[in-house]
Protein backbone atom coordinates (compact mmCIF):
# COMPACT_ATOMS: atom_id res chain seq x y z
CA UNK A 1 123.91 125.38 144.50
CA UNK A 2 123.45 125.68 140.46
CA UNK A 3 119.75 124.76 139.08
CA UNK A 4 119.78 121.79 137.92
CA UNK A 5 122.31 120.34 141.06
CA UNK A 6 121.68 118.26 143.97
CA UNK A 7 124.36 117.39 146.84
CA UNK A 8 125.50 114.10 148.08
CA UNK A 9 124.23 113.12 151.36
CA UNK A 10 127.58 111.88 152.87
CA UNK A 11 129.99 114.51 152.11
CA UNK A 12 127.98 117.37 150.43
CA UNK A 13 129.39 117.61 147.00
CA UNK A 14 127.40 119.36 144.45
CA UNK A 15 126.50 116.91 141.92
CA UNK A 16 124.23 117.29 138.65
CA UNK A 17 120.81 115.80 139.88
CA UNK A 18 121.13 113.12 137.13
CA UNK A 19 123.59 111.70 139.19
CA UNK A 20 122.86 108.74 141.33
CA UNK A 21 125.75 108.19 143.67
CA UNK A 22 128.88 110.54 144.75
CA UNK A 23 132.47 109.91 143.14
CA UNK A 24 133.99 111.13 146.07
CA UNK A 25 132.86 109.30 148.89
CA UNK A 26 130.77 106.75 146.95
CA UNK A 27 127.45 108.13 149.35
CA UNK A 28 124.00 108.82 147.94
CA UNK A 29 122.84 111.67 146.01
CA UNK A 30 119.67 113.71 147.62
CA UNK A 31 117.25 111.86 144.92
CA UNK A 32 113.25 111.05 145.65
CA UNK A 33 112.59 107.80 144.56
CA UNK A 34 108.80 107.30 143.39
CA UNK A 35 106.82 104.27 144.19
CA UNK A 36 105.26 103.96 140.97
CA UNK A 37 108.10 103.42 138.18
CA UNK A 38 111.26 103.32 141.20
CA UNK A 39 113.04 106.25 139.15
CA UNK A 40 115.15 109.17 141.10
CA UNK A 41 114.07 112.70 141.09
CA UNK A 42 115.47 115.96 142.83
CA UNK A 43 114.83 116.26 146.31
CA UNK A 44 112.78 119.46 145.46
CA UNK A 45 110.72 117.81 142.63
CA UNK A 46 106.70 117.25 143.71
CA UNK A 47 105.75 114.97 141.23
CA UNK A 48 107.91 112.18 139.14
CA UNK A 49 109.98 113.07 136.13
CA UNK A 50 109.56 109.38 134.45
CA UNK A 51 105.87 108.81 135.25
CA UNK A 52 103.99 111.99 136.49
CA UNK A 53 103.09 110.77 139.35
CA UNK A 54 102.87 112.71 142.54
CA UNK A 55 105.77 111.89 145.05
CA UNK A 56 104.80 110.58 148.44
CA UNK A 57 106.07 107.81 150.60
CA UNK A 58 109.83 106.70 149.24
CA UNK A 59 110.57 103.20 148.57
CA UNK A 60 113.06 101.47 150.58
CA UNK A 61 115.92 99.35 149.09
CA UNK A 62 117.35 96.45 150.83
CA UNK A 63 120.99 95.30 150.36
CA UNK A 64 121.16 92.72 147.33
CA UNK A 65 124.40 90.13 146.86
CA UNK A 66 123.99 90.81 142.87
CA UNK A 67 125.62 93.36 140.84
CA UNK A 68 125.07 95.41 138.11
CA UNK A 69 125.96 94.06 134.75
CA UNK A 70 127.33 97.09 133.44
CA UNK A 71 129.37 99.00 136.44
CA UNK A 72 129.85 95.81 138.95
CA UNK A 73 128.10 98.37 141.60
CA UNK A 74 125.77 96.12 144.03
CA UNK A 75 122.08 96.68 143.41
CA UNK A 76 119.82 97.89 146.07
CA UNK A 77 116.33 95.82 145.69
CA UNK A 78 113.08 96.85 145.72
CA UNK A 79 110.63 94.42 147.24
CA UNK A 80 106.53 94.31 146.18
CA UNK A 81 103.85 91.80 146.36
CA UNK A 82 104.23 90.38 142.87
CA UNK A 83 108.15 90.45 142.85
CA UNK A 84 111.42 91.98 142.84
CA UNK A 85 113.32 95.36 141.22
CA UNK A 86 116.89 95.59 141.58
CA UNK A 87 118.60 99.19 140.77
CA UNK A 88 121.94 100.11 140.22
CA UNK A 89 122.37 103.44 142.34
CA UNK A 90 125.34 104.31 140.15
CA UNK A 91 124.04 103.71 136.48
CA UNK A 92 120.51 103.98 136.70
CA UNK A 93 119.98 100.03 135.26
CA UNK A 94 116.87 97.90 136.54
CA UNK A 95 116.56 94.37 136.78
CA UNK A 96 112.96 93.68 137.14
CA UNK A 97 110.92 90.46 137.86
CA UNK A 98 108.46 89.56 135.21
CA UNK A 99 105.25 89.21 137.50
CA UNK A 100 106.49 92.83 138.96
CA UNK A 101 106.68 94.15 135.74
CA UNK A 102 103.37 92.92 134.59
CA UNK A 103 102.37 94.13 137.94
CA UNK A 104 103.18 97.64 136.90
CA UNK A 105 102.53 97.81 133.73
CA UNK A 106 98.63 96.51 134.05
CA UNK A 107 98.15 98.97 136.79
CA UNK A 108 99.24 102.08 134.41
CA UNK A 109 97.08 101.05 131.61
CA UNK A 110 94.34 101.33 134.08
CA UNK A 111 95.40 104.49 135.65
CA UNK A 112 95.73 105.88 131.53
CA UNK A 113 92.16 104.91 131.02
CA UNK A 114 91.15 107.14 133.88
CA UNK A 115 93.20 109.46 133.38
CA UNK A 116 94.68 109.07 129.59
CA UNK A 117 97.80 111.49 128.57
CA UNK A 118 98.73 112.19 125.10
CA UNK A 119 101.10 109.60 123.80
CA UNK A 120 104.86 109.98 124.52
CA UNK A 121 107.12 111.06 121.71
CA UNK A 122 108.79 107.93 120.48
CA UNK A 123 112.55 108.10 120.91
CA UNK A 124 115.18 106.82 118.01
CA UNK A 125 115.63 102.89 118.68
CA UNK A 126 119.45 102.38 119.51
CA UNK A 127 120.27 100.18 116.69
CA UNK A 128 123.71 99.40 118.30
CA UNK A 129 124.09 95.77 118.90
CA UNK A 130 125.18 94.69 122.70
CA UNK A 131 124.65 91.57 124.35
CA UNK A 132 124.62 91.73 128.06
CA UNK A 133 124.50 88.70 130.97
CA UNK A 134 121.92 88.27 133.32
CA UNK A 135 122.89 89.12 136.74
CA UNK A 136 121.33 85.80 138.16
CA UNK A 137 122.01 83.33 135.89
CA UNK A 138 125.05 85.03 134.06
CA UNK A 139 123.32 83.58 130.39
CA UNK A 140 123.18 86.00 127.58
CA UNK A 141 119.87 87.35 127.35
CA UNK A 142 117.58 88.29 124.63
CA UNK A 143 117.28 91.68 123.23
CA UNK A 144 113.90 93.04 121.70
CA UNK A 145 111.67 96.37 121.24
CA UNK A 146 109.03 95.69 124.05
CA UNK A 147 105.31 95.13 122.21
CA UNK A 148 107.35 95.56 119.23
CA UNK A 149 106.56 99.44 118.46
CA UNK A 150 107.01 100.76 122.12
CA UNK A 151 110.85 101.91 120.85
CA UNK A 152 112.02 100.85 124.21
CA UNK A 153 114.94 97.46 123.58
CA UNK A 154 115.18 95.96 126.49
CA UNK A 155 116.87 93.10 127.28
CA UNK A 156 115.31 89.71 128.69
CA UNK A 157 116.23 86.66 130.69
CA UNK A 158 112.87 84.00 130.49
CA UNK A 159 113.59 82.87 133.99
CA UNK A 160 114.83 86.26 136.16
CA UNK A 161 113.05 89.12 134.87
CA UNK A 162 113.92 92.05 132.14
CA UNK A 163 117.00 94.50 132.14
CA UNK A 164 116.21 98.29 131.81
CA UNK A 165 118.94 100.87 130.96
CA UNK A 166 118.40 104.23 132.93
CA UNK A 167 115.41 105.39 132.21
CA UNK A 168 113.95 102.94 130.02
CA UNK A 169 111.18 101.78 132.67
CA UNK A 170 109.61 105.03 132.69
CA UNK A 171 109.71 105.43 128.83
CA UNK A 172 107.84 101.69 129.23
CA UNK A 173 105.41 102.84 131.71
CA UNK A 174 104.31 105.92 129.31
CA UNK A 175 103.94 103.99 126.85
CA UNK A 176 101.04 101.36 128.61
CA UNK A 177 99.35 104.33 130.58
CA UNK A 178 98.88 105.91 126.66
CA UNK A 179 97.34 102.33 125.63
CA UNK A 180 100.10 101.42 124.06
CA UNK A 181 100.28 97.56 125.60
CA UNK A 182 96.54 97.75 125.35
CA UNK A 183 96.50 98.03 121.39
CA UNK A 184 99.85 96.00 120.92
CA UNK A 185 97.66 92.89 122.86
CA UNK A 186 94.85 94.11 119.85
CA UNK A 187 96.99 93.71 117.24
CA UNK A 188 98.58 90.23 118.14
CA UNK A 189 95.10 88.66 118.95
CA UNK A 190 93.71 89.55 115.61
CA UNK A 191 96.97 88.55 114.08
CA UNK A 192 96.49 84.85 115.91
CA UNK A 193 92.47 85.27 114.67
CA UNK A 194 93.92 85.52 111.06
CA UNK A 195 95.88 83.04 111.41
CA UNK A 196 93.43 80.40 112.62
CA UNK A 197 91.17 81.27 110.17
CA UNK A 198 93.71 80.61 107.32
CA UNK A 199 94.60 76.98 109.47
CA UNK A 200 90.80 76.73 109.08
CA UNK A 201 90.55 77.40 105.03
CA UNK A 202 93.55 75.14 104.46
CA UNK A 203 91.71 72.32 106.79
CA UNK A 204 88.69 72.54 104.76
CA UNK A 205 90.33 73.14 100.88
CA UNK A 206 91.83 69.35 102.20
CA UNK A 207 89.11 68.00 103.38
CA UNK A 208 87.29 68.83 100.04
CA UNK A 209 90.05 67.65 97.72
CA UNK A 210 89.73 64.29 99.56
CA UNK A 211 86.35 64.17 99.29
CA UNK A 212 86.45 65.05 95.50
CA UNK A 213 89.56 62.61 95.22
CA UNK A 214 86.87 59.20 95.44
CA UNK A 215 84.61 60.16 92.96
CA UNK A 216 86.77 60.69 90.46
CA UNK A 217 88.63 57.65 90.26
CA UNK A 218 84.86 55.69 90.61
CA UNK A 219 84.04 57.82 87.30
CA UNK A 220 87.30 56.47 86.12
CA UNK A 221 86.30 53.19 87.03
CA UNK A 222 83.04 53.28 85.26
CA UNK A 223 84.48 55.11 82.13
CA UNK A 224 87.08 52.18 82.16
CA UNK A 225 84.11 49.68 82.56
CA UNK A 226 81.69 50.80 79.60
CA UNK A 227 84.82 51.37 76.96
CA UNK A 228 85.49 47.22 78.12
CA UNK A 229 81.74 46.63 77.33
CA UNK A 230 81.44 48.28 74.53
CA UNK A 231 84.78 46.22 72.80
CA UNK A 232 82.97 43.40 73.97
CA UNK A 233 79.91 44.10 72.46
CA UNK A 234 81.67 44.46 69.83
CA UNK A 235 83.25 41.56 69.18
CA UNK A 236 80.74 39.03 70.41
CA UNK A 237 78.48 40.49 67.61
């Protein structure tokens, strides 16, 4: 077998270790899966190509009903505590749950603080345009660059969780463990602190125009008054 090759587990064939399921007889490839971003590695590999991790125990999928919104293939799911990941064996896409993904993503900003990494070279942002469905709920889901200068678009149902492309969850996971998350948190706090603040300045520039407002129409008033007593004055003379 070629570097770079794996074999399928039903039949055999040689496949290229980026593949995740046999055209032939439709069996597995001999992938690792790692516990800590879900993503496929060759059997051989000892630690994970997405996240760096070291491979141990492999998650186990159970059968799902839903399919993947790109190839129709069903999705094998991935149960933890906090929630669900569904992955297409054939594609490489990953439906994940919201709390999961929170789940994951708080736990490698940690792990980066203990052990940080040098950023990870940020990829070209596919520009292209596409639309996709949510598995669940079949609606059209929202696409966006995840804490807006990670350079990973993913796509986003509110309810049923976000949609990865192949690979993208790892890119993701780089990302928080270099404190990327962390600082993009930073940035939108202060941005809300500048904001209030400028809510604040435009309360109290009202507050003082009203308070202004009065006085001058009593000065008004009492201009108004004296010019009427002074006429009087002097006519009556």
């Amino acid at each position: 077998m070629l570097a770079g090759e794996t074999a399928c587990l039903g039949c055999g064939l040689a496949l290229d270790e980026a593949e995740r399921g046999c055209p032939r007889c439709a069996g597995a490839s001999a992938v690792v899966r790692c516990g800590g971003c879900y993503q496929v590695n060759p059997p051989d590999a000892e630690r994970c190509a997405g996240c760096g991790h070291e491979l141990g125990l492999e998650p186990i999928g159970e059968p799902d009903p839903l399919r993947c919104l790109d190839c129709d293939e069903p999705f094998s799911a991935f149960r933890a505590a906090t929630g669900l990941l569904r992955d297409c064996r054939r594609c490489g896409g990953q439906l994940v749950d919201h709390a999961l993904l929170r789940d994951l993503l708080s736990h490698r900003e940690i792990y980066g603080r203990s052990a940080p990494r040098p950023p990870p070279r940020a990829g070209a942002l596919d520009l292209r345009v596409r639309y996709v469905r949510c598995p669940v709920c079949r609606q059209l889901m929202n696409r966006k660059n995840f804490a807006g200068k990670s350079g990973v678009i993913v796509d986003i149902c509110r309810q049923h969780g976000t949609w990865f492309d192949r690979g993208e969850l790892p890119q993701l996971l780089a990302f928080a463990e270099a404190g990327g998350t962390a600082r993009a948190r930073q940035q939108l706090a202060e941005e809300d602190e500048r904001s209030r603040r400028q809510a604040e300045l435009a309360r109290d520039a009202a507050r003082r125009a009203s308070a202004v407002a009065p006085a001058s129409r009593w000065e008004s008033q009492r201009t108004a008054v004296r010019e009427l007593l002074e006429l009087l004055w002097q006519i009556t003379r």
